[in-house]
C-alpha atoms as a PDB file:
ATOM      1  CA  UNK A   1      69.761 107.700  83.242  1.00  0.00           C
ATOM      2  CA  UNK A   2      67.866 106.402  86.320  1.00  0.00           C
ATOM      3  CA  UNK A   3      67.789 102.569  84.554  1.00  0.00           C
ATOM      4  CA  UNK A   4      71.425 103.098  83.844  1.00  0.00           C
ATOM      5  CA  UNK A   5      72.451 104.136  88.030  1.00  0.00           C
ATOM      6  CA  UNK A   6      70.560 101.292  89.157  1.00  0.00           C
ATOM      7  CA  UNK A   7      72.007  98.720  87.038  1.00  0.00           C
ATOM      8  CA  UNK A   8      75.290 100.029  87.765  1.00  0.00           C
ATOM      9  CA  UNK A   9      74.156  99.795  91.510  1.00  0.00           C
ATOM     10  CA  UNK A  10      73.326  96.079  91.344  1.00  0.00           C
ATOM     11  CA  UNK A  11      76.464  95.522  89.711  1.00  0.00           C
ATOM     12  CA  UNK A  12      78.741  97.228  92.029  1.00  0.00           C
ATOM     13  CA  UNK A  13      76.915  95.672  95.236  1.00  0.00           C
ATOM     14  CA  UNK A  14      77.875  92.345  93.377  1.00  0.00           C
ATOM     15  CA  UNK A  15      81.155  93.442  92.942  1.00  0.00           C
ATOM     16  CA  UNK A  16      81.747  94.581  96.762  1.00  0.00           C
ATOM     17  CA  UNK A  17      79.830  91.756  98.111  1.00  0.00           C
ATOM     18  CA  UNK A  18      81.924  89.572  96.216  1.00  0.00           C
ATOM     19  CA  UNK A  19      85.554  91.152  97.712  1.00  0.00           C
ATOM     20  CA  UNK A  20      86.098  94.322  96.581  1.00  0.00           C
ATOM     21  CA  UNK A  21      84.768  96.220 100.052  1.00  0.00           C
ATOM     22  CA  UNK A  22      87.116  93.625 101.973  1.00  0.00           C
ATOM     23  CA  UNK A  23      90.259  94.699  99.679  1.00  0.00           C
ATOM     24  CA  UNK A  24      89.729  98.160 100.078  1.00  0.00           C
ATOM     25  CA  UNK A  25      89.031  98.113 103.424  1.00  0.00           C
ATOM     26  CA  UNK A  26      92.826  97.149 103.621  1.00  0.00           C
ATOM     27  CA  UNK A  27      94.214  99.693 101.695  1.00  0.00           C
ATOM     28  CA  UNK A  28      91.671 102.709 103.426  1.00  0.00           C
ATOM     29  CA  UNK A  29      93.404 104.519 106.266  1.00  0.00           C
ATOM     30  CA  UNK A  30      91.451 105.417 109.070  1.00  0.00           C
ATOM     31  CA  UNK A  31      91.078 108.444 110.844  1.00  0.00           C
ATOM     32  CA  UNK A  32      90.463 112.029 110.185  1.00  0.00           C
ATOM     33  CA  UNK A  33      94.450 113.246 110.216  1.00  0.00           C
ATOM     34  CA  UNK A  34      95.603 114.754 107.108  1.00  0.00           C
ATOM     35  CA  UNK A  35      97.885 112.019 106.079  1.00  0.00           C
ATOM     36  CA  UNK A  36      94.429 109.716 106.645  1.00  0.00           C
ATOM     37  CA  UNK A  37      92.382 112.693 104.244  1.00  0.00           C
ATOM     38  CA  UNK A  38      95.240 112.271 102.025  1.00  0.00           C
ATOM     39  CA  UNK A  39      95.393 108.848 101.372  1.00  0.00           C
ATOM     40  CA  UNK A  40      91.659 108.388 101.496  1.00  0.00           C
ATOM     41  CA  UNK A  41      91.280 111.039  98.430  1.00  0.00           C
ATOM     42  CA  UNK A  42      94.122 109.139  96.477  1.00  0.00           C
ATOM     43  CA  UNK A  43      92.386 105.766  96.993  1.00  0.00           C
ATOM     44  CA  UNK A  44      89.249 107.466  96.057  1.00  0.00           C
ATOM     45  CA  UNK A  45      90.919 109.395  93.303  1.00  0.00           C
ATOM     46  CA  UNK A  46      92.841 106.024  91.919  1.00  0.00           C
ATOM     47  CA  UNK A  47      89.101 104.228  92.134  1.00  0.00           C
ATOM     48  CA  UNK A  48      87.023 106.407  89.774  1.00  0.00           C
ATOM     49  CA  UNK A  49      89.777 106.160  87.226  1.00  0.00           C
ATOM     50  CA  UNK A  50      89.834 102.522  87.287  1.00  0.00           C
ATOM     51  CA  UNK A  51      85.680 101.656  87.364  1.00  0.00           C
ATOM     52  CA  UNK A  52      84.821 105.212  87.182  1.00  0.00           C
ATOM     53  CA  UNK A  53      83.252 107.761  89.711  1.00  0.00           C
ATOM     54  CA  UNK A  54      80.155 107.083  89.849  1.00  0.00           C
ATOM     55  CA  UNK A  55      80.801 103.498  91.181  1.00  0.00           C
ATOM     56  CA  UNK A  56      83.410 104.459  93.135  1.00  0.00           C
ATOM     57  CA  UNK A  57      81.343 106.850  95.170  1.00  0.00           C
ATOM     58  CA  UNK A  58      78.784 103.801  95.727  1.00  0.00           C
ATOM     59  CA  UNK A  59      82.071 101.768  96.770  1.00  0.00           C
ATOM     60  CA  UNK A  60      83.616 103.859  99.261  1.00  0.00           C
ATOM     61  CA  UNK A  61      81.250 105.956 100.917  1.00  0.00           C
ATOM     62  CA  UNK A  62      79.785 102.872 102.698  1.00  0.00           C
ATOM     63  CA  UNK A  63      83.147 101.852 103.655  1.00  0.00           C
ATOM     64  CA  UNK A  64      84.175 105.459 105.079  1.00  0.00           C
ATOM     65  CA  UNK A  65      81.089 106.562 106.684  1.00  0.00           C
ATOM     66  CA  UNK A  66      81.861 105.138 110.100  1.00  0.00           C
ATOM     67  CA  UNK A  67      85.081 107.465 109.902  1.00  0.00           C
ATOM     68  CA  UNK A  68      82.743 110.561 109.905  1.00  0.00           C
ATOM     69  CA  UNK A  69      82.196 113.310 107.590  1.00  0.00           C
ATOM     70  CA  UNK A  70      85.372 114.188 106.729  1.00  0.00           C
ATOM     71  CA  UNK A  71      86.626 110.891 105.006  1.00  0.00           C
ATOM     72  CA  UNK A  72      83.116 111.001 103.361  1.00  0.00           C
ATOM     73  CA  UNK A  73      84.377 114.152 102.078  1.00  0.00           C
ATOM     74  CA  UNK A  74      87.576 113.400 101.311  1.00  0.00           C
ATOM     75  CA  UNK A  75      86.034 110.485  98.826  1.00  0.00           C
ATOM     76  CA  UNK A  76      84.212 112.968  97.514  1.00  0.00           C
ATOM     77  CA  UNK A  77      86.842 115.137  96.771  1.00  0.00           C
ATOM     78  CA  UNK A  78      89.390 112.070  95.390  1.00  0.00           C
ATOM     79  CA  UNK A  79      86.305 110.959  93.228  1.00  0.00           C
ATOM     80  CA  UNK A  80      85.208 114.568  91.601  1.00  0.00           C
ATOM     81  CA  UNK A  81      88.746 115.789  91.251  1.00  0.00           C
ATOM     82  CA  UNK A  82      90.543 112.666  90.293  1.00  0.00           C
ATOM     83  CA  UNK A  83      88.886 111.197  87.242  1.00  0.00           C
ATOM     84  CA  UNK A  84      90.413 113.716  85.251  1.00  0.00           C
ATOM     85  CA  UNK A  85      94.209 111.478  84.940  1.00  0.00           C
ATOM     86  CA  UNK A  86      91.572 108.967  82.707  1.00  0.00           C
ATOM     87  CA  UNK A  87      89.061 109.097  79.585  1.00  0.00           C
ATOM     88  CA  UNK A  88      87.365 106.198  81.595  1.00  0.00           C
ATOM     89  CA  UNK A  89      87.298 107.971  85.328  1.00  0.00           C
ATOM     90  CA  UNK A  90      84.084 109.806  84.929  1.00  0.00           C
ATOM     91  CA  UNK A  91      80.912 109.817  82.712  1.00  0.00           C
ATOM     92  CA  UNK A  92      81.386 113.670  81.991  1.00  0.00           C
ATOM     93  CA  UNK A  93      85.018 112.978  80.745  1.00  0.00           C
ATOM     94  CA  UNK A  94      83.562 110.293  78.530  1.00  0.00           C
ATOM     95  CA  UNK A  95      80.362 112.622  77.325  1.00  0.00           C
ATOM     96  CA  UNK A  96      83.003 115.648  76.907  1.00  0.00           C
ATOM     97  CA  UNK A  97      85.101 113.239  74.978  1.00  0.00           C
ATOM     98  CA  UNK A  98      82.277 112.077  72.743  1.00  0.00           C
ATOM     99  CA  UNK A  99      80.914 115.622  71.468  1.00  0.00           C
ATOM    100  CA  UNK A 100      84.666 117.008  71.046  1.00  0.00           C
ATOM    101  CA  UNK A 101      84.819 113.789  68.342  1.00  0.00           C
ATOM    102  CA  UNK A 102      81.401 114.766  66.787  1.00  0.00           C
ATOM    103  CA  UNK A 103      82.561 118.238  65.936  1.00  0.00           C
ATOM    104  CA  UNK A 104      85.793 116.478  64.168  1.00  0.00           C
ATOM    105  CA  UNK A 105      88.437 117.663  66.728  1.00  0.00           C
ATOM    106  CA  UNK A 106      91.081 115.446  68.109  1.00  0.00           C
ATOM    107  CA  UNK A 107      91.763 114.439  71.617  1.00  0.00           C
ATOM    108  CA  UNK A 108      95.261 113.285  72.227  1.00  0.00           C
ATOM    109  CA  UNK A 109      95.073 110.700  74.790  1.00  0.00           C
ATOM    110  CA  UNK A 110      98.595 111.800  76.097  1.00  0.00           C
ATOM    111  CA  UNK A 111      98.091 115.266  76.354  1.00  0.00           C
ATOM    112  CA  UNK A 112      94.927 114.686  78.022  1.00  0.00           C
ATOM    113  CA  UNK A 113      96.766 111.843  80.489  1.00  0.00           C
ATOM    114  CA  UNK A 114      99.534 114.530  80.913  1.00  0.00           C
ATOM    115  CA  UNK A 115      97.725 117.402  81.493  1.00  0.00           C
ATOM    116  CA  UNK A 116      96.156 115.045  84.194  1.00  0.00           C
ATOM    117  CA  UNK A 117      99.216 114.143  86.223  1.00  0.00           C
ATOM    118  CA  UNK A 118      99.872 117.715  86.305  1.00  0.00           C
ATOM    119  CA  UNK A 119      96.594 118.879  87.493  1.00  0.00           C
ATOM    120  CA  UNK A 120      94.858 116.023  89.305  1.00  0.00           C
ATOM    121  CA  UNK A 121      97.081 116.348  92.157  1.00  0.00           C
ATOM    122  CA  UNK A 122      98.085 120.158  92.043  1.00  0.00           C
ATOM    123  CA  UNK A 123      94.080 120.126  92.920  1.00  0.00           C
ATOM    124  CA  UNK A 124      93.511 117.230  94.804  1.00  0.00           C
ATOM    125  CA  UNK A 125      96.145 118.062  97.780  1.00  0.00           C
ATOM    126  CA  UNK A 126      95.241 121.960  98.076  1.00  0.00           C
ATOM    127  CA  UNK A 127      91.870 120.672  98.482  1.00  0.00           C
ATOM    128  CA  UNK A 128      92.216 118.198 101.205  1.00  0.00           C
ATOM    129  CA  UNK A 129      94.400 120.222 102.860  1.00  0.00           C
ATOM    130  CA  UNK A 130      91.673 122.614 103.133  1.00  0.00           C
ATOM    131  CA  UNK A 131      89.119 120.096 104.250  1.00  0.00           C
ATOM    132  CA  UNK A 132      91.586 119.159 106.775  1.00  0.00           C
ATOM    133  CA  UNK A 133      91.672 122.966 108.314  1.00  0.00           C
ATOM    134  CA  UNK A 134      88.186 123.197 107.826  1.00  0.00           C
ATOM    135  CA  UNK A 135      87.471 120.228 109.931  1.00  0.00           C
ATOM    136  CA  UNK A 136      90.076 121.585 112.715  1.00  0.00           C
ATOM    137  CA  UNK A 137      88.699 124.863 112.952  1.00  0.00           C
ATOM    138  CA  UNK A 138      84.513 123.317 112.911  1.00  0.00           C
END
């Protein structure tokens, strides 16, 4: 596992050294408002489905650390609660999905995908929300 997080280290510096950090610095708000929480846990969130959370947390929490701790923790929130819209957004997902074929049950992929867009951000908003109070009240 350690040989696997370090390759996949190399390969996302490569990546983000090679444009990715400059795109996403585009599309990152700044800030700690809620509307900036918001869109940095959908950006986060949108990320780990596409090259899956564990690179997406070596991505963006470079990128969002200057912001402070609370758009560190809203990555971490868009990157733990949104890989569940994908098979592909985390490695648990992909594990999970592996042993429920090995015991011979199916997984419909648009169940699972709809199930997703239902819960992803029924979760993902309370949650930020909450980080945002948190952060008023600390």
């Amino acid at each position: 596992f350690l040989a696997f997080v370090l390759a996949l280290g190399v390969v996302v510096r490569a990546v983000v050294d090679n444009g990715l950090a400059d795109a996403l610095g585009h599309v990152l708000p700044g800030g700690t408002g809620l509307l900036a929480l918001l869109g940095t846990a959908a950006v986060a969130a949108v990320l780990a489905n596409l090259i899956n959370n564990l690179p997406a947390v070596l991505v963006l929490l470079p990128l969002t650390a200057p912001a402070g701790p609370g758009a560190v923790l809203a990555v971490l929130l868009g990157v733990n609660i949104g890989p569940n819209l994908t098979y592909a957004g985390s490695l648990a997902t992909l594990l999970w999905r592996r042993i429920v074929h090995q015991h011979d049950h199916g997984v419909d992929l648009k169940e699972f995908t709809r199930l997703g867009l239902l819960a992803v951000p029924a979760a993902l908003v309370p949650a930020v929300v909450a980080l945002w109070g948190a952060l008023r009240i600390v």
